[in-house]
N, C-alpha and C. Protein backbone atom coordinates (compact mmCIF):
# COMPACT_ATOMS: atom_id res chain seq x y z
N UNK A 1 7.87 3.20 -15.88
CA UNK A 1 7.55 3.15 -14.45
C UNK A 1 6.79 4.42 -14.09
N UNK A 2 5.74 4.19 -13.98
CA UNK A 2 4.60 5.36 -13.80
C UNK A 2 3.87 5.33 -12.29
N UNK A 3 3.16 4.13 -11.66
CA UNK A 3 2.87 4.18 -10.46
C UNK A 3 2.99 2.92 -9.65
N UNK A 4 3.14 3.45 -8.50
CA UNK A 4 4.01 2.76 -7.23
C UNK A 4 3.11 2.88 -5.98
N UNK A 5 2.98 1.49 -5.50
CA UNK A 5 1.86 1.43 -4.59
C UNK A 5 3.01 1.33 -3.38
N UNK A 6 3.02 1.84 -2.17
CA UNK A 6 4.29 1.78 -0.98
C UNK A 6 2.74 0.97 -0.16
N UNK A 7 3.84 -0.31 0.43
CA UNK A 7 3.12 -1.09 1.63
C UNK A 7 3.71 -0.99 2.51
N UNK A 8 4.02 -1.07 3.66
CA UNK A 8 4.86 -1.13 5.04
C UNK A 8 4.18 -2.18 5.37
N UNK A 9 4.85 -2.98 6.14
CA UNK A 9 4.51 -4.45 6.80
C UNK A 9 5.29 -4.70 7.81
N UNK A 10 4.51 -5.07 8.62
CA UNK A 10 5.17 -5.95 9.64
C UNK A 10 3.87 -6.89 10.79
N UNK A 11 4.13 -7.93 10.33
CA UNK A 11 3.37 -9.40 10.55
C UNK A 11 2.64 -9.43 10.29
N UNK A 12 2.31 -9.61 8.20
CA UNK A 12 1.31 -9.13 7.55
C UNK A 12 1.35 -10.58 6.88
N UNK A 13 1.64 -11.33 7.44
CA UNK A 13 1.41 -12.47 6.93
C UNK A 13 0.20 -13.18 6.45
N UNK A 14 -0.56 -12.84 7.36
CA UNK A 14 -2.51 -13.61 6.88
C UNK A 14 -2.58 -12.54 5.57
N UNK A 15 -2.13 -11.67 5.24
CA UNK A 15 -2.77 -10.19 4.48
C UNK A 15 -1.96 -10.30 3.37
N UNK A 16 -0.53 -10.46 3.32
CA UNK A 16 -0.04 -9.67 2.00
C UNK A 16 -0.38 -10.48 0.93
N UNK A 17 -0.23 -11.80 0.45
CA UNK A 17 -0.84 -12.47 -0.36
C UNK A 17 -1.92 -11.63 -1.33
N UNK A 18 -2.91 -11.80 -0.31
CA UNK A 18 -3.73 -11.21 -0.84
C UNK A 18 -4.37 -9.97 -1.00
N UNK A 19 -3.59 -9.11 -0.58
CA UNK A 19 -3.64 -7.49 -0.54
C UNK A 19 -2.34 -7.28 -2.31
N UNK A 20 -1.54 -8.37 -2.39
CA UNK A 20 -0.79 -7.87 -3.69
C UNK A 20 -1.86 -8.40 -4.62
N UNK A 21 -1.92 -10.01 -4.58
CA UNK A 21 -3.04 -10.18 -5.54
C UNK A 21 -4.12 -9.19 -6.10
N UNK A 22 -4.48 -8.19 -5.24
CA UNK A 22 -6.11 -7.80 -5.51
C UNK A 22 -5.11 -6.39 -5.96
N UNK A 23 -4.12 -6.11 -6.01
CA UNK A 23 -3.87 -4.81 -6.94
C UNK A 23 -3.41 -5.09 -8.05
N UNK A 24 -2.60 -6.51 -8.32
CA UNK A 24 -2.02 -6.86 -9.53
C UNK A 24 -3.31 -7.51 -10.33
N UNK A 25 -4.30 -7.79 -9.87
CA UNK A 25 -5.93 -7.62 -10.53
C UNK A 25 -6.59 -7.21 -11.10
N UNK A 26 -6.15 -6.23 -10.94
CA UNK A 26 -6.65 -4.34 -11.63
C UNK A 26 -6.13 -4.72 -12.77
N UNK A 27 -5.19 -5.43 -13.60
CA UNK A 27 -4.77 -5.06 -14.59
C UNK A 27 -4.32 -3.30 -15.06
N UNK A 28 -4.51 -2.72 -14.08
CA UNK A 28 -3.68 -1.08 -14.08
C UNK A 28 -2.35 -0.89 -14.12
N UNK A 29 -1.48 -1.93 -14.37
CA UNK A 29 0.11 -1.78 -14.25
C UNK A 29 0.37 -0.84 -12.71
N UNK A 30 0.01 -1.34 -11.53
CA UNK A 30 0.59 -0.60 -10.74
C UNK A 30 1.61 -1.40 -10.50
N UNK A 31 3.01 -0.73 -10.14
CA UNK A 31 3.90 -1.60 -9.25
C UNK A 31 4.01 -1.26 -7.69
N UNK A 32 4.50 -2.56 -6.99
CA UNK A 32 4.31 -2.54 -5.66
C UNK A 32 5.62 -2.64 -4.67
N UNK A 33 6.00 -1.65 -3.92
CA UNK A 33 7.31 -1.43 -3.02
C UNK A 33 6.38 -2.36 -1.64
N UNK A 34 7.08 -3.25 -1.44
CA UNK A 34 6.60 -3.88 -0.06
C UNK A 34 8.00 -3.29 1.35
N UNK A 35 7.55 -2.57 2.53
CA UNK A 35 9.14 -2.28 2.80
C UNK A 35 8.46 -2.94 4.47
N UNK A 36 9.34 -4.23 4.83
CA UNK A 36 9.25 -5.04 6.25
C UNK A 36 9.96 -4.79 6.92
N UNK A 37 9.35 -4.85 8.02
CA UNK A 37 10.45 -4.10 9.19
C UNK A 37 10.66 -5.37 9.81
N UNK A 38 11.20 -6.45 9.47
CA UNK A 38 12.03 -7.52 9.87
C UNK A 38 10.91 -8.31 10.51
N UNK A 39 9.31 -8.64 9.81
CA UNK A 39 8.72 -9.60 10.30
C UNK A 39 8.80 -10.81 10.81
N UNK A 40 8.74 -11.34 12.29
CA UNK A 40 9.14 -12.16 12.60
C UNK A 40 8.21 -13.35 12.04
N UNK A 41 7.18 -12.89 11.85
CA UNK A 41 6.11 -13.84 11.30
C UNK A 41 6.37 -14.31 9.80
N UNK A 42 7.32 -14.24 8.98
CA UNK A 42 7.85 -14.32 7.57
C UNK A 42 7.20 -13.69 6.24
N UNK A 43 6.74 -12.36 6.71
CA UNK A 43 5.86 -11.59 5.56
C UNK A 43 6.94 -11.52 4.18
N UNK A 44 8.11 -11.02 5.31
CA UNK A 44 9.41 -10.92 3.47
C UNK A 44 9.42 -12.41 3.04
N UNK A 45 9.55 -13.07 3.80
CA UNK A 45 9.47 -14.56 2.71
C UNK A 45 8.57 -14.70 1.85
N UNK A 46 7.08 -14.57 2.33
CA UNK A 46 6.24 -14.19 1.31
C UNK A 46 6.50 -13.66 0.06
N UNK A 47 6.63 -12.66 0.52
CA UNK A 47 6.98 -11.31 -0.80
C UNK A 47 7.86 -12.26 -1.78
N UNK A 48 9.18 -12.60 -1.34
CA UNK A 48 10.22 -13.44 -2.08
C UNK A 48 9.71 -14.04 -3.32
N UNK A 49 8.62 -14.88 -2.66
CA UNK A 49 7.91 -16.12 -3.12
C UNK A 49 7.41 -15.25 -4.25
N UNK A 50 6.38 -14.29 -3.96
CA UNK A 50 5.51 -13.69 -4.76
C UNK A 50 6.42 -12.90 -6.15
N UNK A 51 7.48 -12.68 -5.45
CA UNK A 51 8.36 -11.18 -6.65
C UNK A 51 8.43 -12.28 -7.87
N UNK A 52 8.60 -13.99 -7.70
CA UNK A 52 9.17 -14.96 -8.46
C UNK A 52 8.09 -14.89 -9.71
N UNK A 53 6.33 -14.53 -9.08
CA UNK A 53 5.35 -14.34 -10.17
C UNK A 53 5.40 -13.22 -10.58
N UNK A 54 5.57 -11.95 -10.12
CA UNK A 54 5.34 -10.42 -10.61
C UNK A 54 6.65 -9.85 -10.78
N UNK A 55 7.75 -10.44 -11.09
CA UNK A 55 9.63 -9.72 -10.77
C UNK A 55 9.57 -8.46 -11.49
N UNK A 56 8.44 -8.16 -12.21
CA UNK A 56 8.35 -6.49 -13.06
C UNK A 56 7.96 -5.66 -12.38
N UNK A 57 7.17 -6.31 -11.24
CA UNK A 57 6.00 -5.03 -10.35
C UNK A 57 6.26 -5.32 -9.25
N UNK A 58 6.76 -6.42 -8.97
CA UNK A 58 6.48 -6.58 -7.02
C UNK A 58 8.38 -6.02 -6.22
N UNK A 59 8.09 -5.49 -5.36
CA UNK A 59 9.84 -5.23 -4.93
C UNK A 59 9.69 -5.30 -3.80
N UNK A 60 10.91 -5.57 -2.76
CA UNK A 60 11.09 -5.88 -1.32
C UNK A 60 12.19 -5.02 -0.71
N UNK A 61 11.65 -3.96 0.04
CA UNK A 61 12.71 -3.93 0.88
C UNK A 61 12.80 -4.03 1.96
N UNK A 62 13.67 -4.62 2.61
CA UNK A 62 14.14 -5.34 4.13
C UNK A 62 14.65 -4.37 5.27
N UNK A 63 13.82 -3.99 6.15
CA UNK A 63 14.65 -3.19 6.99
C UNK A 63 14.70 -3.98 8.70
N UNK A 64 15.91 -4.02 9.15
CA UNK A 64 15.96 -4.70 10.74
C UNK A 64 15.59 -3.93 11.47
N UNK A 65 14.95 -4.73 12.43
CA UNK A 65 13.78 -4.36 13.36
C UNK A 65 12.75 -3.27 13.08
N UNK A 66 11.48 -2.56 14.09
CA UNK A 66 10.76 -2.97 13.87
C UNK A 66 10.90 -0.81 14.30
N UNK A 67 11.07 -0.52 12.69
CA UNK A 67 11.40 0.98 12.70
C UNK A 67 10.46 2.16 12.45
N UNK A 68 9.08 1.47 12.25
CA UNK A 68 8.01 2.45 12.30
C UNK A 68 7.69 2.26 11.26
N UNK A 69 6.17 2.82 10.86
CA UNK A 69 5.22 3.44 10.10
C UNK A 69 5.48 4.48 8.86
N UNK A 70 5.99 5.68 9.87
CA UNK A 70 6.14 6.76 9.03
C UNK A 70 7.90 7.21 8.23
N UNK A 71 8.56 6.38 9.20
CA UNK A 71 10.15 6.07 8.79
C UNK A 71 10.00 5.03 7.33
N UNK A 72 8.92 4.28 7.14
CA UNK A 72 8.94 3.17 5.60
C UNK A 72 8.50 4.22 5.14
N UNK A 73 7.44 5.19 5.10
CA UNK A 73 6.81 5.98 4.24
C UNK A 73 7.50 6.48 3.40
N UNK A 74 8.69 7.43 4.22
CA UNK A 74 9.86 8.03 3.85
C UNK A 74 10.95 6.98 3.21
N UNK A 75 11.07 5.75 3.81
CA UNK A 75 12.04 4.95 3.03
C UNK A 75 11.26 4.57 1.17
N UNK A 76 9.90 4.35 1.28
CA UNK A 76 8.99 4.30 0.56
C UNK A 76 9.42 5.60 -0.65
N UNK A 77 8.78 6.12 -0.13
CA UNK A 77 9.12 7.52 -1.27
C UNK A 77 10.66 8.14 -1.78
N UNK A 78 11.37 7.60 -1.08
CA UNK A 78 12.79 7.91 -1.45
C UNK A 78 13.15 7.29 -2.70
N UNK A 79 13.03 5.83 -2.60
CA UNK A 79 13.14 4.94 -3.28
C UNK A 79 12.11 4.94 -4.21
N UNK A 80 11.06 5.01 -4.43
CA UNK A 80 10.40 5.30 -5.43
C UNK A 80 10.37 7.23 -6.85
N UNK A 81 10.94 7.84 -5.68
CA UNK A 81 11.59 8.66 -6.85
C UNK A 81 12.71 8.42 -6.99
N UNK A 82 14.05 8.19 -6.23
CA UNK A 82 15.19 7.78 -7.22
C UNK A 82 15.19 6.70 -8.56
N UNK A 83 14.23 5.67 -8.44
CA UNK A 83 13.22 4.82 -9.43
C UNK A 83 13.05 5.35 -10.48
N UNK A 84 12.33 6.89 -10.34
CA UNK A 84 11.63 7.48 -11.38
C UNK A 84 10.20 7.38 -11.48
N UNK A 85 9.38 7.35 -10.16
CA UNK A 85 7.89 7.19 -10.15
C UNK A 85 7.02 8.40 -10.35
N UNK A 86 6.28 8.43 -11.01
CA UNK A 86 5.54 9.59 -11.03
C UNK A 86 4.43 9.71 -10.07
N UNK A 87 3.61 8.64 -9.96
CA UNK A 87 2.49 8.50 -9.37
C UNK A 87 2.96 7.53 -7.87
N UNK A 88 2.71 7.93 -6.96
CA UNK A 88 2.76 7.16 -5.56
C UNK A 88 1.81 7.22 -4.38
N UNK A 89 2.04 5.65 -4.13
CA UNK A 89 0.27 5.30 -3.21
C UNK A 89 0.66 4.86 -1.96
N UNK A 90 -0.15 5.15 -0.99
CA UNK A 90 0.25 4.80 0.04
C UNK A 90 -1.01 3.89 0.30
N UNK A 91 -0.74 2.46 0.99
CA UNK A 91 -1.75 1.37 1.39
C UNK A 91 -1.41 0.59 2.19
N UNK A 92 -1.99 0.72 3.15
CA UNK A 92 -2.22 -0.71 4.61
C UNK A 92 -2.27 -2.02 4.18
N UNK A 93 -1.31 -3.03 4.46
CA UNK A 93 -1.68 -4.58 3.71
C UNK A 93 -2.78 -5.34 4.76
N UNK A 94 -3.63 -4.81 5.57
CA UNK A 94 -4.94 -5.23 6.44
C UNK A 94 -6.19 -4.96 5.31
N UNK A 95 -6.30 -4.32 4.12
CA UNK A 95 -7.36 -4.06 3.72
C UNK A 95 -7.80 -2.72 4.60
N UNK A 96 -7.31 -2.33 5.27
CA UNK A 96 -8.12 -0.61 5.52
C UNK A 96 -8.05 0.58 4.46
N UNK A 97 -7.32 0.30 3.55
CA UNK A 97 -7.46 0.96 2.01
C UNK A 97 -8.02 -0.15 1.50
N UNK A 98 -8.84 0.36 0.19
CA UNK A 98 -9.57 -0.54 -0.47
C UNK A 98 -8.44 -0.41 -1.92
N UNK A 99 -7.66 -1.54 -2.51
CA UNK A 99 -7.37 -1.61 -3.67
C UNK A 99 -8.29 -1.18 -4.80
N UNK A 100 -9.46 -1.29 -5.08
CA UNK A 100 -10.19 -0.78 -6.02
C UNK A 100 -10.12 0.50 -6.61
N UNK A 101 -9.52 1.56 -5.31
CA UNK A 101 -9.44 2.56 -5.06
C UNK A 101 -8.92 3.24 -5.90
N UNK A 102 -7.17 2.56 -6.04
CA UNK A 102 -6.48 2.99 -6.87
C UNK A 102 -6.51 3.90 -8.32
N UNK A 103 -7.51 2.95 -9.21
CA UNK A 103 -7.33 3.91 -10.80
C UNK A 103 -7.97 5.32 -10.09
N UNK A 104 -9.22 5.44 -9.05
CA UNK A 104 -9.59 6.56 -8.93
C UNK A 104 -8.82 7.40 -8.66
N UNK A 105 -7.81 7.05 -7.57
CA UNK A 105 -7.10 7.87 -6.99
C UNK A 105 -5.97 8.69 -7.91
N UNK A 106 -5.52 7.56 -8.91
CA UNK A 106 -4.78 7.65 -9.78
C UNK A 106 -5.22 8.92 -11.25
N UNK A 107 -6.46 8.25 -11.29
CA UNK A 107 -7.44 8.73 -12.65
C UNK A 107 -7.02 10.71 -11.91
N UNK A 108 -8.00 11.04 -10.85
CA UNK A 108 -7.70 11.98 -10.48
C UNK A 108 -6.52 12.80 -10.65
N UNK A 109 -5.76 12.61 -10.79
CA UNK A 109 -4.27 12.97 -10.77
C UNK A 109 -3.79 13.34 -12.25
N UNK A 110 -3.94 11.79 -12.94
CA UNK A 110 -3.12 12.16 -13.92
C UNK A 110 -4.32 12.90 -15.34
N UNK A 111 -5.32 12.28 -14.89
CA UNK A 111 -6.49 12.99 -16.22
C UNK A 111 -7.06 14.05 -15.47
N UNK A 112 -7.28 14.33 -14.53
CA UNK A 112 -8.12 15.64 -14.19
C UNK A 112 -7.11 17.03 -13.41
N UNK A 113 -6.09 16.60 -13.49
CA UNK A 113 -5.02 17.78 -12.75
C UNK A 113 -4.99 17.86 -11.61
N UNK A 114 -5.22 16.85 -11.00
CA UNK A 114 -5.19 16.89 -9.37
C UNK A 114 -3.59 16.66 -8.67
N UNK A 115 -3.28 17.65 -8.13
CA UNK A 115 -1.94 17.88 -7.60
C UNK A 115 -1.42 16.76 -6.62
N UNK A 116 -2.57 16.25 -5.43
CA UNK A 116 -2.60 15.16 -4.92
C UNK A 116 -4.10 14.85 -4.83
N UNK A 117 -4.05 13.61 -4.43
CA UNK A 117 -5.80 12.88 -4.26
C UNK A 117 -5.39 11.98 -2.87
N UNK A 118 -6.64 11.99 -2.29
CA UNK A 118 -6.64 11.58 -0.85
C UNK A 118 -7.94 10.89 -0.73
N UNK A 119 -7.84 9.94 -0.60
CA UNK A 119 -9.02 8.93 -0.36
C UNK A 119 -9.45 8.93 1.32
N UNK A 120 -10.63 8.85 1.86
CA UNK A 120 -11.02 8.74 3.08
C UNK A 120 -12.17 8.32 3.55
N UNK A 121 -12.30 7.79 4.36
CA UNK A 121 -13.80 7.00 4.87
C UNK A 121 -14.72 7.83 5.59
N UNK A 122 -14.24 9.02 5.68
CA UNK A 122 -14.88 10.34 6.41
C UNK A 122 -15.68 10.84 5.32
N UNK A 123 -15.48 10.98 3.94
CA UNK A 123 -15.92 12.15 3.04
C UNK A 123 -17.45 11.39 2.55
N UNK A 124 -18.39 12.36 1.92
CA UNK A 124 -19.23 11.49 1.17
C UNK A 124 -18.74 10.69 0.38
N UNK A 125 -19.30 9.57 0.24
CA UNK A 125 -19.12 8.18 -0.82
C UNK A 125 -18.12 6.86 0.06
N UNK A 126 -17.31 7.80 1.07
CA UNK A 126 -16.21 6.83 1.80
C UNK A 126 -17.24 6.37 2.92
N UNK A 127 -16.32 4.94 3.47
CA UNK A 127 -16.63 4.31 4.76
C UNK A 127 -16.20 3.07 4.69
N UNK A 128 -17.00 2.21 5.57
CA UNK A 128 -15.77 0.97 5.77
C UNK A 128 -16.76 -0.27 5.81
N UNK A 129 -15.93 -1.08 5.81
CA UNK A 129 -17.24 -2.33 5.04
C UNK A 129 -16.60 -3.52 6.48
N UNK A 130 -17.44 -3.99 7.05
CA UNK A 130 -17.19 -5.34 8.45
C UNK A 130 -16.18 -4.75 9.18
N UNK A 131 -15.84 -3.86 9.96
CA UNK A 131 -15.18 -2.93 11.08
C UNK A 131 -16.56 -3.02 11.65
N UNK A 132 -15.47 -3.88 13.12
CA UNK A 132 -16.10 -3.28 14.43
C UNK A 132 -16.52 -2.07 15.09
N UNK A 133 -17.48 -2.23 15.82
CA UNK A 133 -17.36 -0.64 16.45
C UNK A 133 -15.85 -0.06 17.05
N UNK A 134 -15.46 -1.07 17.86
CA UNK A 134 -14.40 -0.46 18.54
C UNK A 134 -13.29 0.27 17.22
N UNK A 135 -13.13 -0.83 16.18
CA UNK A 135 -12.21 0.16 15.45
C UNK A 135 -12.47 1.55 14.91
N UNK A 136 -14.39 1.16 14.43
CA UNK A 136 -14.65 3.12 13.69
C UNK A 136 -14.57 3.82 14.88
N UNK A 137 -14.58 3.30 16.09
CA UNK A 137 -14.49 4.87 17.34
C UNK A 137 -13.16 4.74 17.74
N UNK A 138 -12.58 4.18 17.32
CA UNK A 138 -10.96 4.55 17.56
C UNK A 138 -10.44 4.76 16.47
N UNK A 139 -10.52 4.64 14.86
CA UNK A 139 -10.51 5.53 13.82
C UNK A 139 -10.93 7.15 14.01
N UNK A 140 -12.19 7.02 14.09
CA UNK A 140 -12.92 8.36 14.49
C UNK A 140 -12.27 9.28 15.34
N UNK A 141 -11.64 8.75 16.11
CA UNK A 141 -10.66 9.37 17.43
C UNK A 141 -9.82 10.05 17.25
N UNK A 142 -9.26 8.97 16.64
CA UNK A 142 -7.10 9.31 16.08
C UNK A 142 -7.38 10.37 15.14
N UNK A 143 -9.00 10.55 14.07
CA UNK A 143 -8.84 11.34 12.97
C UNK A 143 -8.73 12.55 13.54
């Protein structure tokens, strides 16, 4: 168990499908912590469904109601080092991280000595592909 992609979800239903698909794609052995904050829309059922194809890489954890962002991060990373993860990713199941991303982010780290790696749509080479205006100027904002 080497790297661990953390998702947070909640009513990621049109998305997770295919936000796990396109990392278990890579053929990179990443594994994936999905942690729902009690989607009413049935994203953990999803997942369920999905762990039945990937039960080596895909994991679920269930939290009631609807406890934040940065509270899974932390539930995220807890659980992935008591695990034993070395490598850990943080990714939006909307596609606002690009899965592709990963070996880079990864590559960085473990072959070139990079302490952490941070991907961003701000830096040269980053940006965002069919975003509205309203979202890059309210991205742009919050940054």
């Amino acid at each position: 168990m080497e790297k661990l992609v953390i998702i947070p979800t909640y009513n990621e239903k049109e998305n997770i499908t295919n936000i796990l698909h396109a990392i278990f794609n890579l053929n990179e052995d990443f594994h994936v912590l999905v942690i729902d904050d009690g989607s009413p829309d049935g994203t953990a059922g999803i997942v369920k469904e999905l762990q039945e194809k990937f039960p080596q890489q895909l994991f679920l954890e269930e939290r009631t109601g609807k406890l934040g962002l940065g509270t899974a991060y932390i539930h995220g990373f807890r659980w992935a080092l008591t695990k034993g993860y070395h490598y850990i990713f943080e990714m939006d199941a909307d596609f606002s991280h690009n899965p592709a991303d990963l070996p880079k982010l990864y590559n960085a780290c473990r072959y070139e000595d990079a302490d952490l790696s941070i991907g961003s749509r701000y830096v040269k080479g980053g940006g965002v592909v069919d975003w509205p205006f309203n979202r890059i100027a309210l991205s742009k904002g919050a940054s």
